[in-house]
N, C-alpha and C. Protein backbone atom coordinates (compact mmCIF):
# COMPACT_ATOMS: atom_id res chain seq x y z
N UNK A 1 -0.87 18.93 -22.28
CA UNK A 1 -1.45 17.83 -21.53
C UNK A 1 -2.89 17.63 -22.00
N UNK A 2 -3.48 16.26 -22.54
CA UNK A 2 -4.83 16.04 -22.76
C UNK A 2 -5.77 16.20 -21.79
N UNK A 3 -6.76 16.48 -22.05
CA UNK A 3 -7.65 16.76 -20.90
C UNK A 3 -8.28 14.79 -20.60
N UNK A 4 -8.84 14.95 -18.93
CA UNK A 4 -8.86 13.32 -18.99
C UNK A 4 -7.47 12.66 -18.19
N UNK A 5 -6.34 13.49 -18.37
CA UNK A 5 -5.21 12.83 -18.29
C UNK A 5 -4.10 13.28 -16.64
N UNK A 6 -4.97 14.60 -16.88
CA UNK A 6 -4.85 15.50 -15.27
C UNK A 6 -4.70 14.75 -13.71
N UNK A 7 -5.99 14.02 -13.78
CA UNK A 7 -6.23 13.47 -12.96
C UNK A 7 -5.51 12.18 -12.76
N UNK A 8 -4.95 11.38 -13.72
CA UNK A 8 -3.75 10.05 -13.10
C UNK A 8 -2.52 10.79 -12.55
N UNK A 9 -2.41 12.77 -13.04
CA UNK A 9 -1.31 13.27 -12.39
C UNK A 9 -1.43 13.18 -11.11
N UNK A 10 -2.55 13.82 -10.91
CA UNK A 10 -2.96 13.88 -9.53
C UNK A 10 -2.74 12.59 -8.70
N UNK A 11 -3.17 11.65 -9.09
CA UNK A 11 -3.36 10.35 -8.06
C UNK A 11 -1.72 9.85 -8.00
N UNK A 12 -1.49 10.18 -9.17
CA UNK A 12 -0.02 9.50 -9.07
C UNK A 12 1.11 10.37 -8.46
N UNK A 13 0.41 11.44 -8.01
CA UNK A 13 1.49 12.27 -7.24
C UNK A 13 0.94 12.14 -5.83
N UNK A 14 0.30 11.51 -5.32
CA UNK A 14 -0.85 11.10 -4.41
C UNK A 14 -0.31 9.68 -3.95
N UNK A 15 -0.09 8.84 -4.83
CA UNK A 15 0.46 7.45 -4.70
C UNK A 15 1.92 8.21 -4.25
N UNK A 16 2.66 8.70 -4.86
CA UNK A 16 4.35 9.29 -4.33
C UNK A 16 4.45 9.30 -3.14
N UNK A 17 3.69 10.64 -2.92
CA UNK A 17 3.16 11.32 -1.09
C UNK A 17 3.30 10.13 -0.31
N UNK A 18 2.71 8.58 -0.70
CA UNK A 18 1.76 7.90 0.26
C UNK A 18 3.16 6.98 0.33
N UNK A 19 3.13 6.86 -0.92
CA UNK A 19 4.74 5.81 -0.52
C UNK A 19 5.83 6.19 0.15
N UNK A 20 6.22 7.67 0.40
CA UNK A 20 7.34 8.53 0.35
C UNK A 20 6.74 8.51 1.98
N UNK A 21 5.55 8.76 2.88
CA UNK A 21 5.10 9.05 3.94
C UNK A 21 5.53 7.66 4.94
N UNK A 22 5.20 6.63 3.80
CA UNK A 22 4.96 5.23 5.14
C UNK A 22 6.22 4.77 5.58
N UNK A 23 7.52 5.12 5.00
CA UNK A 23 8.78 4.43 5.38
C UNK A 23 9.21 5.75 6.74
N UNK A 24 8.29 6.96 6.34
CA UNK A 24 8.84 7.83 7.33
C UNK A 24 8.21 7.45 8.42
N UNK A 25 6.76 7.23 8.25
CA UNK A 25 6.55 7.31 9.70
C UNK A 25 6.76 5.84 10.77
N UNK A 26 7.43 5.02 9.98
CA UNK A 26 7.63 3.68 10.49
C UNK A 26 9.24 3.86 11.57
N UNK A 27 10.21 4.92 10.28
CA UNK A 27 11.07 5.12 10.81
C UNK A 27 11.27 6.06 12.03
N UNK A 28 10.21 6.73 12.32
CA UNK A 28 10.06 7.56 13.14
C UNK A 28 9.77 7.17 14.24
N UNK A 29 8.76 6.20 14.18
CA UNK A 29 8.13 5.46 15.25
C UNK A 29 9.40 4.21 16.11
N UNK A 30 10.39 4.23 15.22
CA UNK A 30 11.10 3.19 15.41
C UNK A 30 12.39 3.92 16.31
N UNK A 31 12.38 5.14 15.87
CA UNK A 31 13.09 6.36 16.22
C UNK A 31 12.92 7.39 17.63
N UNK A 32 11.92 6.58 18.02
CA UNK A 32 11.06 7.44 19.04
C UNK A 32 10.76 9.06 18.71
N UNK A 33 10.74 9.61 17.36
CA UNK A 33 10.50 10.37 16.90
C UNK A 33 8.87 10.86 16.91
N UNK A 34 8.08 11.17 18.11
CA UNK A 34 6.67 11.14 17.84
C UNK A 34 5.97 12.43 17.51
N UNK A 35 7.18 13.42 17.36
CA UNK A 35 5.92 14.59 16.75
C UNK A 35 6.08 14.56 14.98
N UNK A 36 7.41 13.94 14.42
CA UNK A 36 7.12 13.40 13.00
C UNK A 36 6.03 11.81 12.90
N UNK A 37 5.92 11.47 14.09
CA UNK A 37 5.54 9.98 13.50
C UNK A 37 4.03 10.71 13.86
N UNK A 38 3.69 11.22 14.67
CA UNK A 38 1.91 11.85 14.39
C UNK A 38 1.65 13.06 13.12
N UNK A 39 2.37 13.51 12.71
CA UNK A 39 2.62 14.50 11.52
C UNK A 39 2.31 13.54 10.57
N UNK A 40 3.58 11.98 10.40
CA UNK A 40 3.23 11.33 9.55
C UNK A 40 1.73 10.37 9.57
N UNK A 41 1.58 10.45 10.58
CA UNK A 41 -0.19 9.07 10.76
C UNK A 41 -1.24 10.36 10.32
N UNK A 42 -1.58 11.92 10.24
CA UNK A 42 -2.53 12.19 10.39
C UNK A 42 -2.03 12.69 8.39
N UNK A 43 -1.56 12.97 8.02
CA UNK A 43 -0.79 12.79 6.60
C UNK A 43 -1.78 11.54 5.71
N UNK A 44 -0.97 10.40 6.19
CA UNK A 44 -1.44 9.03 6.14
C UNK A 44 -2.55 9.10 6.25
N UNK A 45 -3.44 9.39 7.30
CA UNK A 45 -5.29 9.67 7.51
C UNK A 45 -5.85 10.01 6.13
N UNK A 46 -5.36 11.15 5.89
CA UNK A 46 -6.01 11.75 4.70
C UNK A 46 -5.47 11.32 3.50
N UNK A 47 -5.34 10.07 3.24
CA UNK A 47 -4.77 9.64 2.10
C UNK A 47 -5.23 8.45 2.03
N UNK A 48 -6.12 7.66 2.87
CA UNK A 48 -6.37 6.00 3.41
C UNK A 48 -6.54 5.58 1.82
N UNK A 49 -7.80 6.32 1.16
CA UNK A 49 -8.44 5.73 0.13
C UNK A 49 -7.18 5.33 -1.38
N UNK A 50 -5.69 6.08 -0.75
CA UNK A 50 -5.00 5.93 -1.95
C UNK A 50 -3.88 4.59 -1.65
N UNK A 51 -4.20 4.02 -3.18
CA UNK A 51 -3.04 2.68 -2.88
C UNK A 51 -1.88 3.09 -3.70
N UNK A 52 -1.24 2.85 -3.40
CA UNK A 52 0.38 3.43 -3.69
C UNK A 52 0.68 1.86 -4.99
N UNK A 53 0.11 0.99 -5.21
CA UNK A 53 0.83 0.19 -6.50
C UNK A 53 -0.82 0.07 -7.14
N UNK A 54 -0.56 0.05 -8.49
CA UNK A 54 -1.80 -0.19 -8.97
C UNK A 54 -2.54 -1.80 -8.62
N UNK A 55 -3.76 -1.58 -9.50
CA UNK A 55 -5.03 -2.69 -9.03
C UNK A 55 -4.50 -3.92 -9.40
N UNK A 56 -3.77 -3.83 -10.60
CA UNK A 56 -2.70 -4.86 -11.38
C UNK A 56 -2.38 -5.53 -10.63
N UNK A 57 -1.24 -4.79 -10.19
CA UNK A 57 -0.06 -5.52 -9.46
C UNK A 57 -0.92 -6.14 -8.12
N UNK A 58 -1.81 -5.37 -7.15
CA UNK A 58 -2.47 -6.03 -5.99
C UNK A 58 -2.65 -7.23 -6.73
N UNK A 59 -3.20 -7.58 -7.57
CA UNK A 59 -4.52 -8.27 -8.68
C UNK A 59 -3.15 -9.43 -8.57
N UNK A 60 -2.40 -9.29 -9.30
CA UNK A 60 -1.17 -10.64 -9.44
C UNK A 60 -0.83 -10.94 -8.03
N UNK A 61 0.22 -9.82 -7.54
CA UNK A 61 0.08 -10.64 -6.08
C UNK A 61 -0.90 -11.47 -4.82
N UNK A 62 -2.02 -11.00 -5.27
CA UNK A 62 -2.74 -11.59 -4.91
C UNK A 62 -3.02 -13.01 -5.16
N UNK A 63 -3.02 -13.48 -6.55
CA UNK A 63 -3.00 -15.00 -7.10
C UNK A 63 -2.07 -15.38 -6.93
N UNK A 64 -0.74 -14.57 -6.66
CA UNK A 64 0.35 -15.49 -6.57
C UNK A 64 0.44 -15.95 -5.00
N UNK A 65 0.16 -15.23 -4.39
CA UNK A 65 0.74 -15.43 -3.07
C UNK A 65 -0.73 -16.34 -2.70
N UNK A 66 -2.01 -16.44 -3.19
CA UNK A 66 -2.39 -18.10 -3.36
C UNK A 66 -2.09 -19.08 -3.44
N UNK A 67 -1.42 -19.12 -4.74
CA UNK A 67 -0.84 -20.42 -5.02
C UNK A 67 0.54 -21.03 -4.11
N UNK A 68 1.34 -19.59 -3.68
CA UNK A 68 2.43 -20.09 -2.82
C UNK A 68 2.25 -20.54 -1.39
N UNK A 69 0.84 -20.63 -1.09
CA UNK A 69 0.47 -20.57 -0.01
C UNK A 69 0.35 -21.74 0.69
N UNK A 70 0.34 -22.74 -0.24
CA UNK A 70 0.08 -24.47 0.01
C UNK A 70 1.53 -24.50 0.04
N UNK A 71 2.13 -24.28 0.05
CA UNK A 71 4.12 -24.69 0.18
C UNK A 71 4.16 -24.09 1.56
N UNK A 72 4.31 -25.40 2.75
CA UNK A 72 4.71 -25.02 3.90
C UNK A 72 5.59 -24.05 3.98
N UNK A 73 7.02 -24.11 3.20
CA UNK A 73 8.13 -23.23 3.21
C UNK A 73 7.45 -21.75 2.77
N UNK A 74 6.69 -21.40 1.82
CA UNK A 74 6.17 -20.00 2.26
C UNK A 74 5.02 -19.31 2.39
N UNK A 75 4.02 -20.29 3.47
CA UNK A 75 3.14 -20.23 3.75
C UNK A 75 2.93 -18.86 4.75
N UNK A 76 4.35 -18.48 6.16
CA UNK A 76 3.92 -16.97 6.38
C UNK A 76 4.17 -16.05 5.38
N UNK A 77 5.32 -16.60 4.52
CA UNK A 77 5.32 -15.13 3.77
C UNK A 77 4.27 -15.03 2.82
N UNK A 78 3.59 -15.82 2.68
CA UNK A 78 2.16 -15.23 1.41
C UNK A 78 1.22 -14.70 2.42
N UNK A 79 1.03 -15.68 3.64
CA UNK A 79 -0.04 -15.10 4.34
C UNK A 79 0.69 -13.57 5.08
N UNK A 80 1.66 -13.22 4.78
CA UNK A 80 1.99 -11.77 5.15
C UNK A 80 1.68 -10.86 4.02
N UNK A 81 2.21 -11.55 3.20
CA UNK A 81 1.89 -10.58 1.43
C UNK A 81 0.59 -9.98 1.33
N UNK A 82 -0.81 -11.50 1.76
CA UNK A 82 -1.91 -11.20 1.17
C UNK A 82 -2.59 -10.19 2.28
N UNK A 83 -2.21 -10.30 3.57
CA UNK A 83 -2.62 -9.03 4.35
C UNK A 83 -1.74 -7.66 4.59
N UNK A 84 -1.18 -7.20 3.16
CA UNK A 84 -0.25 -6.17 2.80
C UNK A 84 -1.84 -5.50 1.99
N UNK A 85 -2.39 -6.27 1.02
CA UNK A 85 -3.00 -5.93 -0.08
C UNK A 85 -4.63 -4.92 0.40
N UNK A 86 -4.58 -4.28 0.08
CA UNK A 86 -5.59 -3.26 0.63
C UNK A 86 -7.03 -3.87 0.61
N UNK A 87 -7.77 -4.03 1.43
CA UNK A 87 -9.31 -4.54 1.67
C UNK A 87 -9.94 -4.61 0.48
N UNK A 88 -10.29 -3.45 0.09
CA UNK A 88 -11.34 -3.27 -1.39
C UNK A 88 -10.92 -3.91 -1.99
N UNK A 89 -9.41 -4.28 -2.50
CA UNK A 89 -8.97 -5.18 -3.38
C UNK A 89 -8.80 -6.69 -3.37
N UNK A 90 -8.40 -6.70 -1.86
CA UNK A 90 -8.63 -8.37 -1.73
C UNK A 90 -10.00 -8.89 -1.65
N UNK A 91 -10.93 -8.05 -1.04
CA UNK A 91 -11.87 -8.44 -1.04
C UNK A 91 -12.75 -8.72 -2.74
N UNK A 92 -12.24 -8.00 -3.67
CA UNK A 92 -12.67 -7.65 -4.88
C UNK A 92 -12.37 -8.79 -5.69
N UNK A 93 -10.91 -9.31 -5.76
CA UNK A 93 -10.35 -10.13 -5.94
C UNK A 93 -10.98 -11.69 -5.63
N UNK A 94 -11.05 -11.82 -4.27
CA UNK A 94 -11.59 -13.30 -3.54
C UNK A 94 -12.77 -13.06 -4.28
């Protein structure tokens, strides 16, 4: 392994965790499951700063779900998309 290269392991096993965590604790919560669904939110806590799809992809969806946004027909679903997209980035973006 190159040195330099360690660290996208890290984040990207970090992004896994974060993606692999949020369907649990949704399902849990949905489940009335609350000593996994607080297991999963304090998990989640310590992970806020990580976005689970890269800057890219925020970065496109972001312009796209702009432009789809003037089409009455999917005007909630962009305005749902674009408040999916993590702060630092939309804000970075706009």
């Amino acid at each position: 392994m190159r040195s330099g290269h360690r660290c996208d392991g890290i984040v990207e096993m970090k992004r896994l965790k974060k993606g692999i965590l949020l369907p649990v604790r949704n399902f849990a919560y949905r489940w009335n499951r609350l000593k996994l669904y607080h297991w999963a939110e304090q998990e989640l806590f310590e992970m806020r700063n990580v976005h689970v799809m890269s800057t890219f992809y925020y970065r496109w969806l972001f312009h796209f779900s702009m432009r789809i946004v003037h089409v009455d027909k999917f005007r909630r679903l962009a305005n749902k998309v674009i408040h999916t997209i993590p702060y630092d980035i939309r804000f970075h973006v706009a």
